[in-house]
Protein backbone atom coordinates (compact mmCIF):
# COMPACT_ATOMS: atom_id res chain seq x y z
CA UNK A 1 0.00 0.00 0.00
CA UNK A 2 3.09 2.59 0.86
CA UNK A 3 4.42 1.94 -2.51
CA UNK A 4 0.83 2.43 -4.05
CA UNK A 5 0.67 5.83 -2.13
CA UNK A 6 3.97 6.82 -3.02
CA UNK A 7 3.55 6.15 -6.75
CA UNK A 8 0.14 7.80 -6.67
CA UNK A 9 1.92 11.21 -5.07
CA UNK A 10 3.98 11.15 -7.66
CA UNK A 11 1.70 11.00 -10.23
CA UNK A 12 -0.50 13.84 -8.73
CA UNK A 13 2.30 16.53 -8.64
CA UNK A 14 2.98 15.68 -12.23
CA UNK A 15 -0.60 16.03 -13.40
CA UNK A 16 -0.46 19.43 -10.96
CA UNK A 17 2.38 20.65 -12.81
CA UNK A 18 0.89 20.11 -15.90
CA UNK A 19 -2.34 21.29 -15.70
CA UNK A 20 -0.96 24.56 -13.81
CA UNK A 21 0.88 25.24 -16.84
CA UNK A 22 -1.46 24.27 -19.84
CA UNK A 23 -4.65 22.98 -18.24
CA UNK A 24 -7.89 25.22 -17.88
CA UNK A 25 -8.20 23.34 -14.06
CA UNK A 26 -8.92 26.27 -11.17
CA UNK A 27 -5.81 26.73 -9.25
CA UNK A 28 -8.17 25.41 -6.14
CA UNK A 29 -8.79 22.19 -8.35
CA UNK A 30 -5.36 21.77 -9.00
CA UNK A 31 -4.30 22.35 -5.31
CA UNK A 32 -6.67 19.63 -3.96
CA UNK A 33 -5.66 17.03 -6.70
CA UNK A 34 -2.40 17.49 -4.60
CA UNK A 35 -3.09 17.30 -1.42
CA UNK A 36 -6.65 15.24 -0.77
CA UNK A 37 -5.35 12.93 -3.71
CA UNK A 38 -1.82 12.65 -3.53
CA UNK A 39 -0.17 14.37 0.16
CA UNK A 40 -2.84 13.40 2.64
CA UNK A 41 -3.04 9.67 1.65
CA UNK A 42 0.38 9.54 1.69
CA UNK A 43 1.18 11.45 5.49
CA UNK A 44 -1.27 9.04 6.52
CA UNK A 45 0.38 5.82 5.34
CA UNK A 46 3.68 7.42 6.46
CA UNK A 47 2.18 7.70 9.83
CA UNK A 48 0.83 4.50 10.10
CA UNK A 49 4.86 3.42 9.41
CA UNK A 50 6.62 5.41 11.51
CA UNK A 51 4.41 5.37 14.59
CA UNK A 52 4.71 1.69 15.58
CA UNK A 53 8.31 2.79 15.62
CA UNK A 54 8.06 5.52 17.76
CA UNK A 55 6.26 3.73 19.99
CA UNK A 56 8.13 0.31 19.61
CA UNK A 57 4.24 -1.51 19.52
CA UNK A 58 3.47 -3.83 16.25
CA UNK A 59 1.86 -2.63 13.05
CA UNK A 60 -1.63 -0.53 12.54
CA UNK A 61 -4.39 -2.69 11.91
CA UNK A 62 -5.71 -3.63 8.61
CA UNK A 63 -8.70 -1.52 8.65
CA UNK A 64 -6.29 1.61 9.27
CA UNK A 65 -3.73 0.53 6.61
CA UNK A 66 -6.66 0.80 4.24
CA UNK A 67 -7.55 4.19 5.39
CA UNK A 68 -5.66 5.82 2.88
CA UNK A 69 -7.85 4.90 -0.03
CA UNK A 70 -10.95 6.28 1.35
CA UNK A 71 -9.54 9.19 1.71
CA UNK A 72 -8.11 9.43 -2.28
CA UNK A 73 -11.98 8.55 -2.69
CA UNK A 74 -12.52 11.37 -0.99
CA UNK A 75 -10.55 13.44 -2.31
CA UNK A 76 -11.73 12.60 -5.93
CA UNK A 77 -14.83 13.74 -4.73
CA UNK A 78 -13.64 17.29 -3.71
CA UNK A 79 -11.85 17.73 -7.19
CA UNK A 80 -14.56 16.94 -8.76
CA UNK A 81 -16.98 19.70 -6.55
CA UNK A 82 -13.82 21.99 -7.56
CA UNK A 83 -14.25 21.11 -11.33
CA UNK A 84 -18.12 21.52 -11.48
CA UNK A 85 -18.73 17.92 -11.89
CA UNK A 86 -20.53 17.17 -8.86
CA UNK A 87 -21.27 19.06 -5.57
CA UNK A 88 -19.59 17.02 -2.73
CA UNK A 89 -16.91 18.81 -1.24
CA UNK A 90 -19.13 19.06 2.18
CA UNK A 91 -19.40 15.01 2.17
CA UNK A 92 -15.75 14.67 1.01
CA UNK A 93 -14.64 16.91 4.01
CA UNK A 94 -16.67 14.74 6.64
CA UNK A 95 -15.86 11.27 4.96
CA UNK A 96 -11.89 12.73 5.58
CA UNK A 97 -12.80 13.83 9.26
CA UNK A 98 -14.30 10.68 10.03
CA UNK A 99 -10.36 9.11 9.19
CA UNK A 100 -8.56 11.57 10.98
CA UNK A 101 -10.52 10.95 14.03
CA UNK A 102 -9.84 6.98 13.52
CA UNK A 103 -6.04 8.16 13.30
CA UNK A 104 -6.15 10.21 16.11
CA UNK A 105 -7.86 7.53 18.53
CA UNK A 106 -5.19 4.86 17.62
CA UNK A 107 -2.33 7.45 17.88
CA UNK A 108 -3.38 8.10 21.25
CA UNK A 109 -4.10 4.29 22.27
CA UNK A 110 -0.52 3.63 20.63
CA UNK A 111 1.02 6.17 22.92
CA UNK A 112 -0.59 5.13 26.34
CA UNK A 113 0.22 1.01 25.76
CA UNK A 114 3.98 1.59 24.53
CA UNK A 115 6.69 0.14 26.41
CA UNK A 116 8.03 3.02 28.66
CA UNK A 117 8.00 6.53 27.05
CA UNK A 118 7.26 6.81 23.40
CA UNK A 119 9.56 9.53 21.18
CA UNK A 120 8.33 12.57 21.16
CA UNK A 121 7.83 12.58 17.59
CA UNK A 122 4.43 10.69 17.83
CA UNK A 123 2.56 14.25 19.19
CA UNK A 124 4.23 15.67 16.56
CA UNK A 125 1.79 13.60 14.01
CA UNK A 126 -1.23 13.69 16.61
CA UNK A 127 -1.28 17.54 16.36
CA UNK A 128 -1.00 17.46 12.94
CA UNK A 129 -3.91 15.55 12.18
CA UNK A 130 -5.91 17.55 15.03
CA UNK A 131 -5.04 20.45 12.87
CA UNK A 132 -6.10 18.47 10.00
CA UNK A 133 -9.88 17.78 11.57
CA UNK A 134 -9.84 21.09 11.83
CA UNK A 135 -9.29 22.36 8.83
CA UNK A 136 -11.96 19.72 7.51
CA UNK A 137 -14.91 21.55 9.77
CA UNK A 138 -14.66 24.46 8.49
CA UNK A 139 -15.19 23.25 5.00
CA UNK A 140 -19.44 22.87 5.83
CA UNK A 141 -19.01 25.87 7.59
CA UNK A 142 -18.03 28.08 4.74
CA UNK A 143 -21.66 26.89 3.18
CA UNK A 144 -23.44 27.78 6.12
CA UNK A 145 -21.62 31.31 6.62
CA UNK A 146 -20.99 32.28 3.39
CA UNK A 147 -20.41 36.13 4.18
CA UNK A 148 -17.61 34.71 6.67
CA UNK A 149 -16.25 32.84 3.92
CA UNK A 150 -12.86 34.10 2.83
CA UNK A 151 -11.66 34.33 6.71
CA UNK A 152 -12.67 31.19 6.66
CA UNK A 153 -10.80 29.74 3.52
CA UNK A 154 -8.18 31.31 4.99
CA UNK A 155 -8.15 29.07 8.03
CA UNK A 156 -8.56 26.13 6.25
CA UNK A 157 -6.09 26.96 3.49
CA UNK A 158 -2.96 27.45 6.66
CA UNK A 159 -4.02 24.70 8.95
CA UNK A 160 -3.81 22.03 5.90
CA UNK A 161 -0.61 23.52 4.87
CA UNK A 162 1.19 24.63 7.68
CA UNK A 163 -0.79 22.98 10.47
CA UNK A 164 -1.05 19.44 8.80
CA UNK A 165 1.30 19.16 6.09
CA UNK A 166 3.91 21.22 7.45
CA UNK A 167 3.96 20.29 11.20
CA UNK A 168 4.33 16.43 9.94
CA UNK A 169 6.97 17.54 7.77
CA UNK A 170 9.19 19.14 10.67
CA UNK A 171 8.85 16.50 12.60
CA UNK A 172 9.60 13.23 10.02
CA UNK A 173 12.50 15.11 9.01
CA UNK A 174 14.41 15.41 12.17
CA UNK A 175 13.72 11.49 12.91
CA UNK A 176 14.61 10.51 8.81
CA UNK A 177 17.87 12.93 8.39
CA UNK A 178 19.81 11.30 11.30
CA UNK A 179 19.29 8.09 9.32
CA UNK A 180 19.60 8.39 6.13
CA UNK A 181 23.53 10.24 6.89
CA UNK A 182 23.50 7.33 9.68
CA UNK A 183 24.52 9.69 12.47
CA UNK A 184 22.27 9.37 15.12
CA UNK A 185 21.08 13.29 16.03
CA UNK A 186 21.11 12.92 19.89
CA UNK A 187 19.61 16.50 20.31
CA UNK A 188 16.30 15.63 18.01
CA UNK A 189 14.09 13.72 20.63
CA UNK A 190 14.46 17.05 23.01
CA UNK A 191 14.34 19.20 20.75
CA UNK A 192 11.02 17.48 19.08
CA UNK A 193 9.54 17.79 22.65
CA UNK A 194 10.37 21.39 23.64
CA UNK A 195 9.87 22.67 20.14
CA UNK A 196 6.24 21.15 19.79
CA UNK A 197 4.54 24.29 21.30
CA UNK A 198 6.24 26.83 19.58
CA UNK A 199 5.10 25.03 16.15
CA UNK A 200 1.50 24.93 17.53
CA UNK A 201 1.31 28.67 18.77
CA UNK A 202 3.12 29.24 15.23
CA UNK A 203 0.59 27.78 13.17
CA UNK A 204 -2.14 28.99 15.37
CA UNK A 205 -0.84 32.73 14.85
CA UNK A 206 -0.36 32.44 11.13
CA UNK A 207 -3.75 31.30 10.79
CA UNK A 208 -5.89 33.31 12.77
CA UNK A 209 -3.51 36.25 11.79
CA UNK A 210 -3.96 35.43 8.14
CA UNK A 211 -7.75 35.31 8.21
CA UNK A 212 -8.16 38.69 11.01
CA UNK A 213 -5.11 40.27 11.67
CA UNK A 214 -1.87 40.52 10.07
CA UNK A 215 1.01 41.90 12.76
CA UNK A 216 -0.38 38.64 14.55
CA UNK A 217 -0.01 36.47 10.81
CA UNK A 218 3.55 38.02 11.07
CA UNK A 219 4.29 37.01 14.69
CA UNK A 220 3.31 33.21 14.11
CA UNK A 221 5.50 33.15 10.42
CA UNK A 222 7.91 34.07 12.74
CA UNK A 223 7.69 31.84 15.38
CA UNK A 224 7.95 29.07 12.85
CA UNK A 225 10.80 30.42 11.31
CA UNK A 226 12.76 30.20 14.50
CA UNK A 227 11.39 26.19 15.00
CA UNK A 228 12.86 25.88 11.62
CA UNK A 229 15.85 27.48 11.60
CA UNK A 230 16.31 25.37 15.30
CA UNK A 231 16.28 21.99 13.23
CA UNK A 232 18.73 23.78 10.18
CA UNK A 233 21.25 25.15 12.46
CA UNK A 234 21.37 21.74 14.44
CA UNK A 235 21.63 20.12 11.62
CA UNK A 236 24.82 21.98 10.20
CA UNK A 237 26.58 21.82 13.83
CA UNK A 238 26.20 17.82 14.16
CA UNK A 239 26.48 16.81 9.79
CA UNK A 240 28.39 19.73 8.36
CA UNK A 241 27.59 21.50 5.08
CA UNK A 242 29.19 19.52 2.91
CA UNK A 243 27.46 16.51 4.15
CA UNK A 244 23.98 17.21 3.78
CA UNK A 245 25.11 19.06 0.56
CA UNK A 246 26.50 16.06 -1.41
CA UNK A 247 23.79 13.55 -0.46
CA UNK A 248 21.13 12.39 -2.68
CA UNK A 249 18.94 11.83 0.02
CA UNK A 250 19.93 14.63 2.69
CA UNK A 251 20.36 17.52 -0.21
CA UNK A 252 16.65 17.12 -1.12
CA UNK A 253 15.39 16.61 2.59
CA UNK A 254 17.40 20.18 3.44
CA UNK A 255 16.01 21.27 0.54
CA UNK A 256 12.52 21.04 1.56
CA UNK A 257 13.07 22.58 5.11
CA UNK A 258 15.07 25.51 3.31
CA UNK A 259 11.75 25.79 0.88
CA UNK A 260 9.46 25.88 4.07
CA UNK A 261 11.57 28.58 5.23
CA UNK A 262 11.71 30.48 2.29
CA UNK A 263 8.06 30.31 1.68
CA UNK A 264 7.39 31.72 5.75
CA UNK A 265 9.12 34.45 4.28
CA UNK A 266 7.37 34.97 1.05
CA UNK A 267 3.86 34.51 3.10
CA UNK A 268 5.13 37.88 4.71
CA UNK A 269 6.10 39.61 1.48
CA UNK A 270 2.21 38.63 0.05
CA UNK A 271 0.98 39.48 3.71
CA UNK A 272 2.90 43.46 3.44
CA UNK A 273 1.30 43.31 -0.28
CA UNK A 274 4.84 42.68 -1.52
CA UNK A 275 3.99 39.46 -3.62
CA UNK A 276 0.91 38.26 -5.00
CA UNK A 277 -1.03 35.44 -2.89
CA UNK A 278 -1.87 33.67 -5.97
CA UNK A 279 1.71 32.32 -6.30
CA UNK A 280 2.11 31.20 -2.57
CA UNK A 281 0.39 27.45 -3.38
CA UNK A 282 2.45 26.54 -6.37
CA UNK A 283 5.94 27.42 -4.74
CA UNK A 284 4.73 25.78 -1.86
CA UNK A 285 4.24 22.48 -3.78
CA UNK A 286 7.43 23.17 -6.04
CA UNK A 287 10.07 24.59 -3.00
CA UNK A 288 8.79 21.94 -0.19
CA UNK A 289 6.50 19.54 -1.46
CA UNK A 290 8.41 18.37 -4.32
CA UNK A 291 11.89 17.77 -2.30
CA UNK A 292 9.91 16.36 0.61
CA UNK A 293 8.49 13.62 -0.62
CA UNK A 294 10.91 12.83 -3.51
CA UNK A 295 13.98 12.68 -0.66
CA UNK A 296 11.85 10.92 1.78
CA UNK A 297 10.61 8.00 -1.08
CA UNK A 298 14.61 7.97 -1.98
CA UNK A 299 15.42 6.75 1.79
CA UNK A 300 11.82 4.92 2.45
CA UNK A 301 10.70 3.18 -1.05
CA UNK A 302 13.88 0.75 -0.65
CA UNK A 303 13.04 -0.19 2.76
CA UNK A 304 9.15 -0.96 2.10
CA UNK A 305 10.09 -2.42 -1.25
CA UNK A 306 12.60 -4.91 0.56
CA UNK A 307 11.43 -5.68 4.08
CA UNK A 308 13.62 -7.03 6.20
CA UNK A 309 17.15 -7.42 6.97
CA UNK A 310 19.21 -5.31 4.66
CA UNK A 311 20.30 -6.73 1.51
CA UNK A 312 22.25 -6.07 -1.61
CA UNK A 313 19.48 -5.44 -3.69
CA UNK A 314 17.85 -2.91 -1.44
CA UNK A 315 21.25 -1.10 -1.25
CA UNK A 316 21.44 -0.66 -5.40
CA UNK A 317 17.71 0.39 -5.12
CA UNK A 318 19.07 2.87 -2.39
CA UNK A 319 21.99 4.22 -4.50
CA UNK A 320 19.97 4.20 -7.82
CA UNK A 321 17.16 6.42 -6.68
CA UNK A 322 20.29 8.75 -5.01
CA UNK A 323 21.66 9.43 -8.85
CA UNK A 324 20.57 12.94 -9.10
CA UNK A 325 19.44 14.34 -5.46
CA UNK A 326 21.27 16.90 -5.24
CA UNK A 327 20.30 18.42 -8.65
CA UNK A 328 17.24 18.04 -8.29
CA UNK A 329 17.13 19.46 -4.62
CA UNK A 330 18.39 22.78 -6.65
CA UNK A 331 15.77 22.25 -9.67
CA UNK A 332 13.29 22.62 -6.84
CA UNK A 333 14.83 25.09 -5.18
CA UNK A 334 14.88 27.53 -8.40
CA UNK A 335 11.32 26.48 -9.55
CA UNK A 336 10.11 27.30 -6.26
CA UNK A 337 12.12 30.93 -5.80
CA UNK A 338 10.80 31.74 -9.90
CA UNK A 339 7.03 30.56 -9.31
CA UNK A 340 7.20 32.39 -5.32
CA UNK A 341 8.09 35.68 -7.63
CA UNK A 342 5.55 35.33 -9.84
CA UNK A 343 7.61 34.01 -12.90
CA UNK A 344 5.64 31.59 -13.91
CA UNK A 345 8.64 29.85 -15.83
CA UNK A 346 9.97 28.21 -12.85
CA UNK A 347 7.18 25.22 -13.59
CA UNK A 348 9.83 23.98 -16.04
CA UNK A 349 12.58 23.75 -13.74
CA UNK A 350 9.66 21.81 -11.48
CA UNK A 351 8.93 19.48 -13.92
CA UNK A 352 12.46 18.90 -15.10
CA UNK A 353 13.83 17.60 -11.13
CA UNK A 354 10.29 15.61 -11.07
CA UNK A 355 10.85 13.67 -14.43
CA UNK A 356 14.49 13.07 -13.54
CA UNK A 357 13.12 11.64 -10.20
CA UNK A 358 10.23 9.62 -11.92
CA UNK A 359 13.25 8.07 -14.62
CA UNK A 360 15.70 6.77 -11.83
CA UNK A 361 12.16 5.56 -10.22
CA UNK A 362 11.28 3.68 -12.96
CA UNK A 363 14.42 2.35 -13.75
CA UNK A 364 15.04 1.36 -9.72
CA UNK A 365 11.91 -0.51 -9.86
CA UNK A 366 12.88 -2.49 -13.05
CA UNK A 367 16.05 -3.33 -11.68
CA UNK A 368 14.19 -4.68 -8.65
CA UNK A 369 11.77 -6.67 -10.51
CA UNK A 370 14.69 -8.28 -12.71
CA UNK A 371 16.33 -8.70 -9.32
CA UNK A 372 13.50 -10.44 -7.83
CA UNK A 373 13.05 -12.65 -10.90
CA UNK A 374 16.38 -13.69 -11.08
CA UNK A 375 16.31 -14.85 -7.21
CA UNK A 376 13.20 -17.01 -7.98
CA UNK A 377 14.32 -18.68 -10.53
């Protein structure tokens, strides 16, 4: 199912990219063929994998493994509302609560029955998907108060990316960097814990400040900036520059948390009327999305591919999807910096790192299906 979900991603942000660039699709469409369809169902298998960890318990139960694909159905239901096709954006948005409450229960229960404390990380994910639920009631609400509804977009628009997307983004990436350069960050499981609040009150601030009051948007862009900057800084003190530079795995994962940064700061621009809103969403896919989840498949695809003990052919998988990181953490980088500005050219540098990533996919998963068929024979 992971590899399903990961494949599926992959295949959203391309068909985003596309139809952003030639496609007649409203930029709302567009956005929620990339999250509800592609990000969400994704985080929430991710979740599922990394939480048993966290809480050294056994795996999720079937019925929450399958979780995922209810909520691509429901997200095919909200593109389709977006698109004109059929009103059910409303029944989308309570078929998704109705998961994330699911979620949230068996977080919790995971928590409480672990084997003496769990990492920190695990709130991390539960606050996430709290932000998530939400971000999902006020979707009936805009019908029922439509003269409060662009505050209200608003909300939902920075809890789902900042709140939920974001906030599970911060805190995989200071549990997958230390492995993937194999240097155990000794600093991450405090710093998860003491920096949890300070994401919260962030998000909180950017939200409510985006939708009322702006010095108080400002204050909470800040806040996250300095949760951010926390993880980069560590990051450069314990792995060095040149480390998480030359990696294909680390360069992209940096990547992303440089993006979120650089987006906080082009929220502000848009928020002083610097920079037009309108560009915020695709740079936000391009500059964090796009190296997120192409760095984090890079480290994770081998592992659910190949479960187990480690073995040679998971280790060519590993270096094969590596081929190309680090230009591709830059292709990002620039698409998302072009398409922030409002230079709508920086969708081909996008779509140039994602079909690089998508060939050294392809050709990783060949090699492990010739690899596979040569063993059985």
């Amino acid at each position: 199912m992971l590899i399903y979900l990961a494949l599926s991603a992959v295949a959203t942000f391309l068909a985003a990219l596309v139809l952003l660039r030639f496609g007649e699709t409203s930029p709302a469409a567009v956005i929620h063929l990339v999250f509800v369809i592609g990000i969400m169902p994704l985080i929430f298998g991710a979740i599922t994998h990394f939480v048993p960890v966290l809480t050294r318990s056994g795996r999720a139960p079937r019925s929450l493994l399958l979780a995922p694909f209810g909520l691509q159905l429901a997200g095919w239901l909200a593109f389709l509302d977006f698109t004109g096709e059929m009103p059910a954006v409303a029944a989308a948005a309570l078929g998704a609560l109705v998961i994330a409450a699911f979620l949230a229960g068996w977080l919790v229960l995971r928590a409480k029955r672990t084997l003496g404390r769990p990492h920190p990380g695990w709130r991390w994910y539960l606050a996430a998907v709290v932000f998530l639920s939400t971000a999902l009631i006020l979707v009936p609400a805009m019908s029922w108060w439509p003269q409060a509804r662009p505050e209200l977009r608003l909300l939902h628009l920075h809890l789902n990316t900042l709140g939920f997307v974001g906030l599970t983004a911060l805190g995989t990436l200071q549990v997958l960097l230390p492995t993937v350069l194999s240097g155990p960050d000794a600093d991450a499981a405090r710093r998860l814990q003491h920096d949890l609040p300070c994401a919260i009150a962030g998000i909180l601030m950017a939200a409510v400040g985006a939708a009322f009051w702006l010095p108080l948007a400002l204050a909470g862009a800040a806040l996250l900036a300095y949760v951010g900057f926390r993880i980069l800084v560590s990051w450069l003190r314990r792995y060095g520059a040149r480390a998480l530079a030359s990696d294909g795995v680390a360069a992209p994962l940096v990547g992303a948390l440089c993006g979120f940064l650089l987006l906080l700061v082009l929220g502000m621009a848009h928020g002083l009327g610097i920079l037009a809103g309108r560009d915020a969403v695709p740079a936000f896919v391009v500059a964090f999305l796009l190296p997120m989840v192409t760095g984090a498949l890079t480290q994770l695809l081998p592992v659910w591919l190949h479960r187990g003990k480690r073995t040679p052919t998971r280790d060519r998988m590993h270096a094969a999807l590596r081929r190309g990181g680090v230009l591709r953490a830059l292709l990002f980088a620039l698409g998302g910096i072009l398409l922030g500005l409002g230079i709508s050219e920086g969708i081909w540098s996008a779509v140039l790192g994602l079909l690089s990533f998508m060939i050294v996919l392809i050709r990783s998963l060949l090699g492990s299906s010739s690899a596979w068929n040569s063993d059985y024979r």
